[in-house]
Protein backbone atom coordinates (compact mmCIF):
# COMPACT_ATOMS: atom_id res chain seq x y z
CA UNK A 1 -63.59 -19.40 18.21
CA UNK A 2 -63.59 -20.73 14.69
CA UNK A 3 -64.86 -18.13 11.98
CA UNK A 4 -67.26 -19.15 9.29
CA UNK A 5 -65.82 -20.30 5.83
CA UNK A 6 -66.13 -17.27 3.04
CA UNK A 7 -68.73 -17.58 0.35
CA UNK A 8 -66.61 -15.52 -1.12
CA UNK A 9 -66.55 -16.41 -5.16
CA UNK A 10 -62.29 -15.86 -4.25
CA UNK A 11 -60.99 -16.40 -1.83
CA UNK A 12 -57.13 -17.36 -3.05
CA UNK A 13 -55.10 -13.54 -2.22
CA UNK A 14 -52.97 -14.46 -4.84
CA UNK A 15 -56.16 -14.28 -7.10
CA UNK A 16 -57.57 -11.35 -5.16
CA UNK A 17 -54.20 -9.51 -5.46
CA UNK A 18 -54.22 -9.99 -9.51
CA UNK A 19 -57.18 -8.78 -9.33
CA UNK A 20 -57.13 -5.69 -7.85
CA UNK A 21 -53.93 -5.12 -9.06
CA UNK A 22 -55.52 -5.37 -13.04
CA UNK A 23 -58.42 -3.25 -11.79
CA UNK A 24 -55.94 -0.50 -10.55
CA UNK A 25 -54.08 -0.94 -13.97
CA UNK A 26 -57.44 -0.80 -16.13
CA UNK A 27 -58.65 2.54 -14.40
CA UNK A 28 -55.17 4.55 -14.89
CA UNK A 29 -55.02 3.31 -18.83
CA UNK A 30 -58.50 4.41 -19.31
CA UNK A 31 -57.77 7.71 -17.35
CA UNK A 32 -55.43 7.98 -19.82
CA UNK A 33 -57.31 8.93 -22.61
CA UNK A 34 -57.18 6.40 -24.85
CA UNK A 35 -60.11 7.88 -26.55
CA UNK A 36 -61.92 10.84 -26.13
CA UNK A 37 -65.08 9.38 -24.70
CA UNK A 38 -62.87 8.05 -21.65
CA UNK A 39 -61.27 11.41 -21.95
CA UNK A 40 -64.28 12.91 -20.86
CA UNK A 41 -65.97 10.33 -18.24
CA UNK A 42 -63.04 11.07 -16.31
CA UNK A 43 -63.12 14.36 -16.49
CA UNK A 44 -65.94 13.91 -14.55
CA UNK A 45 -65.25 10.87 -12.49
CA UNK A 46 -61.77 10.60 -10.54
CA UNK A 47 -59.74 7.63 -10.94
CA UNK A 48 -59.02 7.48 -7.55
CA UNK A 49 -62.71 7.24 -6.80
CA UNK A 50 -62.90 4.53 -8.68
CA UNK A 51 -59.98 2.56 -7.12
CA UNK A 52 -61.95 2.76 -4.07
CA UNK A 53 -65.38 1.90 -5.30
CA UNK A 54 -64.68 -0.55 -7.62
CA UNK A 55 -63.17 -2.96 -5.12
CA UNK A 56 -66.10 -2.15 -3.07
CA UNK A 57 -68.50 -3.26 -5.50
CA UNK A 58 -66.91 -6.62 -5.57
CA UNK A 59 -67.38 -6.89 -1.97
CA UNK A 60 -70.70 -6.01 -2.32
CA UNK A 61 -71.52 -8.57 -5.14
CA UNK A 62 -69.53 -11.36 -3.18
CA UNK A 63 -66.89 -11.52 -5.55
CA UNK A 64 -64.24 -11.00 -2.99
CA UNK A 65 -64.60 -11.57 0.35
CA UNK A 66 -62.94 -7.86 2.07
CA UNK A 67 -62.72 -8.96 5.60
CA UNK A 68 -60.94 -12.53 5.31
CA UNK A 69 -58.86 -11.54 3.11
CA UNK A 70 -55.18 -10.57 4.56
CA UNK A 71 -54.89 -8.08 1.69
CA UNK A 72 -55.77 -5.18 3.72
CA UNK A 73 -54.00 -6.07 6.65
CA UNK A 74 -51.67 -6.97 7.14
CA UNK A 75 -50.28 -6.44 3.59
CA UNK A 76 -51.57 -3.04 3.18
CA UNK A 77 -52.15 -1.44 6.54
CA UNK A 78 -49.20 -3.25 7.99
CA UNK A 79 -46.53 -3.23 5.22
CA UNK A 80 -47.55 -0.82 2.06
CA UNK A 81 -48.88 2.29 4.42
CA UNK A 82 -45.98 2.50 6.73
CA UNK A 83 -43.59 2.63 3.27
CA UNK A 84 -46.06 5.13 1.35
CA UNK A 85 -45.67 7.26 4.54
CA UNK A 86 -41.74 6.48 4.42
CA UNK A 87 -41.91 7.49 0.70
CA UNK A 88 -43.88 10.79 0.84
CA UNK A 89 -42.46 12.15 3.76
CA UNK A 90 -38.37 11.88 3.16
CA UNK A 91 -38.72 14.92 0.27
CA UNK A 92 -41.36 16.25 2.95
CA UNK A 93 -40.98 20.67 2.35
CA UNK A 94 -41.25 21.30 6.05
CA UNK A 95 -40.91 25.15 5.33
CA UNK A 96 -43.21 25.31 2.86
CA UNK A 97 -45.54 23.60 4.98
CA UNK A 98 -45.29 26.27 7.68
CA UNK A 99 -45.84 28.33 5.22
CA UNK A 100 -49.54 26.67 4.70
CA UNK A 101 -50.25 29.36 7.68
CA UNK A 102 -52.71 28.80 11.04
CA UNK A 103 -55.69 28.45 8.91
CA UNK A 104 -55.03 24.42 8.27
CA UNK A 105 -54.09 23.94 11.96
CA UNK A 106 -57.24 26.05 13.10
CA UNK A 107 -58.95 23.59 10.66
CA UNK A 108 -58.26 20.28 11.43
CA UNK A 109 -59.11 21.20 14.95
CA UNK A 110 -62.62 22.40 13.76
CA UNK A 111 -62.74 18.99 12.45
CA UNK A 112 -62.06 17.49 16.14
CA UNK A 113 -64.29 20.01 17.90
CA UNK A 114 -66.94 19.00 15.00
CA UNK A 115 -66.51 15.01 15.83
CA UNK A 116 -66.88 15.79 19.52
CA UNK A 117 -70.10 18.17 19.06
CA UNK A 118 -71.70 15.85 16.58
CA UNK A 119 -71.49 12.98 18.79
CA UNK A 120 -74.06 15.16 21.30
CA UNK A 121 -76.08 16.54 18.40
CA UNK A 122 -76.54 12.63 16.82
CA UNK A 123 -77.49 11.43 20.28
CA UNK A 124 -80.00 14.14 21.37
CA UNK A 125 -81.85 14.04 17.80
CA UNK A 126 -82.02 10.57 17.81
CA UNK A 127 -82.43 10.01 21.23
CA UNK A 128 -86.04 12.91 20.47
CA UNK A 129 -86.75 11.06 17.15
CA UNK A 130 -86.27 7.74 17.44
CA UNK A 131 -85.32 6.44 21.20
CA UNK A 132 -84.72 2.96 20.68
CA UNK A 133 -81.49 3.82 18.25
CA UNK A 134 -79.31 5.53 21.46
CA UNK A 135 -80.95 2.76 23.99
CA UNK A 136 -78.69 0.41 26.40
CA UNK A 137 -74.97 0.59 25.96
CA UNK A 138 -74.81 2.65 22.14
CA UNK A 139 -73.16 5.53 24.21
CA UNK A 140 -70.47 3.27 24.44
CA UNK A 141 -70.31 2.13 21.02
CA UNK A 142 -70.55 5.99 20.10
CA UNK A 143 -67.60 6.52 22.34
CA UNK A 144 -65.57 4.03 20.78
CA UNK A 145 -66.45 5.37 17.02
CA UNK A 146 -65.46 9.01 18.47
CA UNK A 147 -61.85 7.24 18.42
CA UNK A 148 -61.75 6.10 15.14
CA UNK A 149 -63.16 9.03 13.66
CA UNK A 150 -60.64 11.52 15.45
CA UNK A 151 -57.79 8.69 15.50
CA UNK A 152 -58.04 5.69 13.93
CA UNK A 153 -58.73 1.93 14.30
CA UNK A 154 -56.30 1.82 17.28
CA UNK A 155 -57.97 4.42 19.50
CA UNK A 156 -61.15 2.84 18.20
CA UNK A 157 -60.14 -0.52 19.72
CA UNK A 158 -58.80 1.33 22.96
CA UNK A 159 -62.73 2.67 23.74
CA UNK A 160 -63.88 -0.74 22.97
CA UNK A 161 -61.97 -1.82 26.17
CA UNK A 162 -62.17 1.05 28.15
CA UNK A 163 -65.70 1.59 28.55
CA UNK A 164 -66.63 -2.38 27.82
CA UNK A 165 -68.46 -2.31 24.03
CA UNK A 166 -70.77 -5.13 23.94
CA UNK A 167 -69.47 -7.36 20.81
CA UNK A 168 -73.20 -6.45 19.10
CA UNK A 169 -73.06 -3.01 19.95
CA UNK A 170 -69.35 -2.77 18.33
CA UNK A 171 -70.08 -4.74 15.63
CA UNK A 172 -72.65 -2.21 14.27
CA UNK A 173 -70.65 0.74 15.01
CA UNK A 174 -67.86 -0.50 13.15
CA UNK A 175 -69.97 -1.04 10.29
CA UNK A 176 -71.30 2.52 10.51
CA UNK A 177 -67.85 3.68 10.84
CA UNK A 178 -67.20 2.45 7.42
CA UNK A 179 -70.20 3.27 5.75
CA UNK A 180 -70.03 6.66 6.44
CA UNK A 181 -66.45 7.43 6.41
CA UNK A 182 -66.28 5.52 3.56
CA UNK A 183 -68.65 7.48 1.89
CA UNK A 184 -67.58 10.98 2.84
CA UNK A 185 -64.20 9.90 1.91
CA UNK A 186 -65.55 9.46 -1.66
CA UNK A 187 -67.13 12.98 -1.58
CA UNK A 188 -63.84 14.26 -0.85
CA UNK A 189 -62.03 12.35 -3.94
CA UNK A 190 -64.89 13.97 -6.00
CA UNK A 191 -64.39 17.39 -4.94
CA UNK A 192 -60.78 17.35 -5.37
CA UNK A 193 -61.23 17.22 -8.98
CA UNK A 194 -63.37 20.38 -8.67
CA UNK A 195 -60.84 22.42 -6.05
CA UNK A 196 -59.53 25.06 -8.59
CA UNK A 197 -63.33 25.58 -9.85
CA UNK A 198 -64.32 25.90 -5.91
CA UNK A 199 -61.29 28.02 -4.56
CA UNK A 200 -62.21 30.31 -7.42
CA UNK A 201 -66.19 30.76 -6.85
CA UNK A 202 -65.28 31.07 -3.21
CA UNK A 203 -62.64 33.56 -3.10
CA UNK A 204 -60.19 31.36 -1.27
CA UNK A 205 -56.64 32.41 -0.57
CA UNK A 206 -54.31 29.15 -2.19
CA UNK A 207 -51.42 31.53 -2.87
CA UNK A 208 -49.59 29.40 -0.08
CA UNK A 209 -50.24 26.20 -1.70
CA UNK A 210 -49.70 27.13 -4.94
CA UNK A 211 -46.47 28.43 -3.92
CA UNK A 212 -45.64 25.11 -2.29
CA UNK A 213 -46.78 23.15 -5.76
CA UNK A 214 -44.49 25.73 -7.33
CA UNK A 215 -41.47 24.78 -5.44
CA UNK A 216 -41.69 21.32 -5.50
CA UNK A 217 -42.35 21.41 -9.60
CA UNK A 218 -39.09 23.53 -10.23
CA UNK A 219 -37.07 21.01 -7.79
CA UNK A 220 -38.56 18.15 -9.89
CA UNK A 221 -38.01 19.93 -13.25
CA UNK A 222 -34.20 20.50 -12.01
CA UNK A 223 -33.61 17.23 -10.50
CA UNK A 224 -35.40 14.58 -12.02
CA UNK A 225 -34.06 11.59 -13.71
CA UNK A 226 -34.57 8.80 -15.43
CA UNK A 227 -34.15 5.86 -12.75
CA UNK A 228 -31.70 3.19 -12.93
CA UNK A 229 -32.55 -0.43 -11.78
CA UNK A 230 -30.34 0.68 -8.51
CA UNK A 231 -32.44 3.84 -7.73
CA UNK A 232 -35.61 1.79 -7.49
CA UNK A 233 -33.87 -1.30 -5.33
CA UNK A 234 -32.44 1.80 -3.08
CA UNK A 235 -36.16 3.52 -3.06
CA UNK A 236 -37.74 -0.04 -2.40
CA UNK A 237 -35.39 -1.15 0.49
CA UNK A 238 -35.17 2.45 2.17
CA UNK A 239 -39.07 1.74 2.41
CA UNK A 240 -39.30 -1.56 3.23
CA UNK A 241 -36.27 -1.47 5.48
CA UNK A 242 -37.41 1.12 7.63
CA UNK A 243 -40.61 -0.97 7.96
CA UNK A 244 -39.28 -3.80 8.99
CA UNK A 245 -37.19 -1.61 11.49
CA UNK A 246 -40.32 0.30 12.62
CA UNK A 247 -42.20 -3.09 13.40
CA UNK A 248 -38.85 -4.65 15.15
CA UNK A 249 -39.30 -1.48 17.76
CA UNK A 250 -42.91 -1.39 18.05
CA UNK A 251 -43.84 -4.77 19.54
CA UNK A 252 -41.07 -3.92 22.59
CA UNK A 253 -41.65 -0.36 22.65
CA UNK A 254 -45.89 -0.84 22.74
CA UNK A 255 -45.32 -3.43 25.42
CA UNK A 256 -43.25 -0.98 27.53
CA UNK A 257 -45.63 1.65 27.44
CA UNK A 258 -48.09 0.05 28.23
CA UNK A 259 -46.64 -2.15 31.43
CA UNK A 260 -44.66 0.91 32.32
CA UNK A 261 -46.76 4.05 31.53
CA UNK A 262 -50.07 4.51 33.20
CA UNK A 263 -51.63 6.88 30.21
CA UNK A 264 -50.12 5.29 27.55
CA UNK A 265 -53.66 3.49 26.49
CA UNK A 266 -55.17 7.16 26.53
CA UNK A 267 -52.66 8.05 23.64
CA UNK A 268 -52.61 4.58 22.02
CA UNK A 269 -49.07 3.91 23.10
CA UNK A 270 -49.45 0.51 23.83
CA UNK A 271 -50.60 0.22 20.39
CA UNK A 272 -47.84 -1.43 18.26
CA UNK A 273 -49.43 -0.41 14.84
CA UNK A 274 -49.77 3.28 15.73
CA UNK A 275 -45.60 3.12 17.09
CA UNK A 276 -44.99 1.64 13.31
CA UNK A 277 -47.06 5.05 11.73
CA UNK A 278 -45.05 7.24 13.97
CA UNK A 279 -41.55 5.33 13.98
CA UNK A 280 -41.85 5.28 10.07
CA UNK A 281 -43.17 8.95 9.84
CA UNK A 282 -40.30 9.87 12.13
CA UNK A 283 -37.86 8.43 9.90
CA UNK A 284 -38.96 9.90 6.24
CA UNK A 285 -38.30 13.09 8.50
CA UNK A 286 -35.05 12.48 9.44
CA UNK A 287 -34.33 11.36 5.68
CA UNK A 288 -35.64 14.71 4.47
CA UNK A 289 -32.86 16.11 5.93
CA UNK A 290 -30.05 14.15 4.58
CA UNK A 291 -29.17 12.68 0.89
CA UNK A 292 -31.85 10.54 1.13
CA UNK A 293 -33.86 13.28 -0.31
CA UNK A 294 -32.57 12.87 -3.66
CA UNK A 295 -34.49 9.68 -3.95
CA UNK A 296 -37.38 11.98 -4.68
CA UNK A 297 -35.49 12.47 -8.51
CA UNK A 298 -35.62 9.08 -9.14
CA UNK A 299 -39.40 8.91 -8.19
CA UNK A 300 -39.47 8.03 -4.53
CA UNK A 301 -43.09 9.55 -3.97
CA UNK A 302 -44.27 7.93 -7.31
CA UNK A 303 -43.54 4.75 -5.52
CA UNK A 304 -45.13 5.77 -2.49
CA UNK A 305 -48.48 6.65 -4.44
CA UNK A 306 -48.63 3.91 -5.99
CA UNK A 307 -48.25 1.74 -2.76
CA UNK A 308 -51.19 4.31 -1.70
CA UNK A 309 -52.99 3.39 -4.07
CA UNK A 310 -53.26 -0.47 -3.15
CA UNK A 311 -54.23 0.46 0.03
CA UNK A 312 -56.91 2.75 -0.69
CA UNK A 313 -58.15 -0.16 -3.19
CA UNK A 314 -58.02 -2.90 0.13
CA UNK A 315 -59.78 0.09 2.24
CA UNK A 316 -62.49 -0.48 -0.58
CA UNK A 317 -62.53 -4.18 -0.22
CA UNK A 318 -63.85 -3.58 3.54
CA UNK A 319 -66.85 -1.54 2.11
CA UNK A 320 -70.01 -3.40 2.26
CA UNK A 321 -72.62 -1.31 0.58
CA UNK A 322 -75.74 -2.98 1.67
CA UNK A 323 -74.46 -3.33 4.90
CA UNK A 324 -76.59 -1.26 7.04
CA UNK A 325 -80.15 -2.11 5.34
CA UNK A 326 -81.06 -3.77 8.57
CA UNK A 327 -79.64 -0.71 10.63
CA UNK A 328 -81.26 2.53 9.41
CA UNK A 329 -81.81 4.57 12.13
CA UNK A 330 -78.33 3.72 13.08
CA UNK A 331 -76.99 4.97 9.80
CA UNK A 332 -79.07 7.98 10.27
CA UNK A 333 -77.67 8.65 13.87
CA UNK A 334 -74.12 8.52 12.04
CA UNK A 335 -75.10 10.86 9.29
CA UNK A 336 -76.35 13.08 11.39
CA UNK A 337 -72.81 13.51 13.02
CA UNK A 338 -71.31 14.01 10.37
CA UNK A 339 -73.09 16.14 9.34
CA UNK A 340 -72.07 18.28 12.14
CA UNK A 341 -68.76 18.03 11.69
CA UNK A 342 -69.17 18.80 8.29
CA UNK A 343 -71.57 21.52 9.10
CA UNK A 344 -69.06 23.68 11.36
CA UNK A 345 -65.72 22.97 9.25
CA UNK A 346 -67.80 24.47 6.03
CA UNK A 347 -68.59 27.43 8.54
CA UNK A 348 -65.38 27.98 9.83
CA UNK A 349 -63.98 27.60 6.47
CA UNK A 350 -65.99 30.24 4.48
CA UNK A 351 -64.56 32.70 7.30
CA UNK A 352 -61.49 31.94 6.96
CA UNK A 353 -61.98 32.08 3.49
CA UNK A 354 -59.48 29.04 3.27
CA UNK A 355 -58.96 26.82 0.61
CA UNK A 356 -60.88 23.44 -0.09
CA UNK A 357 -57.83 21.62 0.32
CA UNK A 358 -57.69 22.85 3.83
CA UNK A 359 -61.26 21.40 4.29
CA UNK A 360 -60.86 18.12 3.42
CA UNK A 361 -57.27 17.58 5.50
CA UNK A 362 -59.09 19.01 8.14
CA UNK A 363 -61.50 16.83 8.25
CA UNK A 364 -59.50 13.77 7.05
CA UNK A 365 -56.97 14.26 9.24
CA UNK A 366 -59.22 13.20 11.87
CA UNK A 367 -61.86 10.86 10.10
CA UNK A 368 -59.60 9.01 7.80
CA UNK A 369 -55.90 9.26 10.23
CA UNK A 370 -52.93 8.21 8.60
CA UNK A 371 -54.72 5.71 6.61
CA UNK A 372 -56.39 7.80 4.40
CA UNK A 373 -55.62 11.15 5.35
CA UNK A 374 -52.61 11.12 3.05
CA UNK A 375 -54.55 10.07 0.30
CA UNK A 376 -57.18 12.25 -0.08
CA UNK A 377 -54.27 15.05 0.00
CA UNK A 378 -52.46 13.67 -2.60
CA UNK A 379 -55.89 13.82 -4.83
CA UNK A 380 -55.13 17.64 -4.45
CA UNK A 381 -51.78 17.17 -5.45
CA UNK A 382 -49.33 14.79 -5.24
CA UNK A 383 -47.09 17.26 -3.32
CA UNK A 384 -49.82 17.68 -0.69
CA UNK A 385 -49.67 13.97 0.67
CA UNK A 386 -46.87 14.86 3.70
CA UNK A 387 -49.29 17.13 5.24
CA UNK A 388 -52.11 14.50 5.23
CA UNK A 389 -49.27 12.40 7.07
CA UNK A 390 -48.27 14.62 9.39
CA UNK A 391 -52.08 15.94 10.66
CA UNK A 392 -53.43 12.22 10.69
CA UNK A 393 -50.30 11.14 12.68
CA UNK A 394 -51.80 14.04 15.44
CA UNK A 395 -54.99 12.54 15.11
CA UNK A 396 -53.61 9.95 16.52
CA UNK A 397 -51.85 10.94 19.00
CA UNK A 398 -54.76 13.03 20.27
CA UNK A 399 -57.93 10.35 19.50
CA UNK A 400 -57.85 8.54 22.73
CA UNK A 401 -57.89 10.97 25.05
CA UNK A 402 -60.44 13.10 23.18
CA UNK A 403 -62.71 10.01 22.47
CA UNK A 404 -62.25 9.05 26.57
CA UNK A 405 -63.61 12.46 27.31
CA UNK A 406 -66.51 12.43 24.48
CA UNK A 407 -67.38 9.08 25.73
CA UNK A 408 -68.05 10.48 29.33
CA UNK A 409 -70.18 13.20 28.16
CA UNK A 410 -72.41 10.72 26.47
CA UNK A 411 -72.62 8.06 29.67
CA UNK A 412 -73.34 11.27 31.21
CA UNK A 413 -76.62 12.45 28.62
CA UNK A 414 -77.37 8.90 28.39
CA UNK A 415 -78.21 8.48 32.46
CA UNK A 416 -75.38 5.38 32.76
């Protein structure tokens, strides 16, 4: 079925790619300082937030056209996230993030248990306030957002087909999967730049993450150089190599599973993008243990945030922010479960007394998945990025079978 022609002012990627790519470049200068009044808007405003919402806005306007352009994927999902993870993960301190303690574990899966309970709360309220919003098949559409938002697109797409989404019905969820994901994800970039200020009025134990920013500083400080021309090729082919590797296996290996393996759609193994996350993750492990791990000195995870970066700038590109005006009550129902979520991770956080970082990683981990997950960790600190890699890579792993089981509660309160 043919698609409809952009109206799209751009619609060259070429252009679109200068064009984020000078946005990207005009934020960090001005976050720079070159004077003080910059000095102080972004002392208030995070850079990162505004590599996401800037691209947004052009969406918005119809500058760029977010959705048929192949900037987001399969340039930056497909090519630029599997590297970042690559990147970030071969120095990966896998002691000092046991060291993080239960309290992160016992918080990302507050932030499943929250997805799960806020898809009931959203539907009840809803379903009391405004009936006509949880009518016909939007238990199924719910079901299907429960994957993204405790996986990812992949277990997203594996509900679609499982319980039988009408194209409508998906349609909308979708874009109420990235309205208010996108949205919280912003909240998150914004409190990062207030997590010392927070962790302090709270009381919050960060003496484990401090340590870990410690011990990554003094191996920097001791180890850094200056790199050569053949440090970068090595960091750059490393990254790209392994991607190319990781796709090679994941077409076969997807295609086995799911032929072969009579769960494997319930854990998104037939899925070849989420084999590429988890053969590339795999692999920045396996470097962290050998000599590869002195690519870190030559700026190996400066490479990988900046390829982070251009994704999280293409996420923005698929932000419409007018896009639910016709759907309100369906934006509400989403709020609403987030809200949950939100609601019991804040809970379960002020008695743990853990840090803010562990709050947002909790929650990313299963909202935002490898995607994004890393990104919003490394707004903490750079350092922090592996974990966001590692708990959206469970998310993953997990989202399917969770979301199957979420989606049969609601068929079940819905009367299907």
């Amino acid at each position: 079925m043919p698609t409809e022609p952009s109206t799209a002012l751009i619609t060259n990627d070429i252009v679109g790619l200068g064009l984020i790519a000078a946005t990207l470049a005009l934020i960090f200068w001005l976050a720079s300082g070159p004077t003080p009044f910059w000095k102080k808007v972004f002392s208030w405003v995070p850079a990162l937030l505004l590599c996401y919402f800037i691209p947004a806005i052009y969406n918005t306007t119809g500058l760029i056209d977010g959705h048929s352009t192949k900037l987001y994927n399969p340039i930056a999902r497909d090519v630029l996230l599997p590297a970042a993870l690559v990147l970030l993960t071969l120095s990966i301190d896998l002691k000092g993030i046991a060291k993080l303690g239960p309290k992160l574990l016992i918080m990302f899966v507050t932030g499943t248990v929250g997805i799960v309970l806020g898809a009931a709360v959203s539907f009840q309220v809803m379903k009391f306030i405004h009936p006509e919003t949880v009518a016909g098949d939007t238990w199924a559409g719910m079901a299907a957002l429960a994957g993204s938002w405790i996986g990812g697109g992949a277990n997203m797409a594996a509900m679609r087909e499982t319980f039988n989404v009408d194209a409508t019905t998906f349609g909308q969820i979708a874009v109420v999967d990235v309205a208010c994901a996108s949205l919280w994800m912003a909240v998150l970039l914004w409190l990062a730049g207030r997590s010392q200020a927070i962790d302090t009025k709270s009381g919050a134990d960060t003496s484990a993450i401090d340590d870990m920013k410690r011990r990554i500083a003094e191996y920097e400080a001791k180890s850094a150089r200056n790199p050569s021309l053949t440090d970068l090729m090595v960091i750059v082919g490393v990254g790209l190599g392994i991607v190319g590797l990781a796709h090679a296996l994941a077409t076969p290996l997807a295609g086995w599973f799911g032929q072969n393996v009579s769960w494997a759609s319930k854990a998104s193994l037939d899925s070849s993008f989420v084999w590429v996350v988890m053969l590339s993750t795999l692999a920045g492990l396996l470097l962290s243990f050998t000599r590869a791990r002195n690519l870190e000195a030559a700026g190996a995870s400066k490479i990988g945030t900046l390829f982070l970066y251009f994704l999280i700038a293409c996420i923005g590109m698929q932000m419409d922010l007018l896009s639910l005006a016709d759907r309100p009550w369906l934006f509400l129902l989403g709020v609403i479960w987030m809200g949950v979520h939100i609601g019991l991770l804040y809970i379960v956080g002020r008695l743990l007394r853990a840090p803010l970082f562990f709050f947002a990683i909790g929650s990313q981990g299963n909202i935002g998945a490898a995607a994004s997950a890393p990104v919003v960790a490394a707004a903490f600190h750079p350092t922090l990025a592996p974990v966001g890699v590692l708990l959206g890579t469970v998310g993953y792993a997990t989202g399917t079978v969770i979301a199957y089981m979420t989606g049969l509660m609601l068929k079940w309160m819905a009367g299907a």
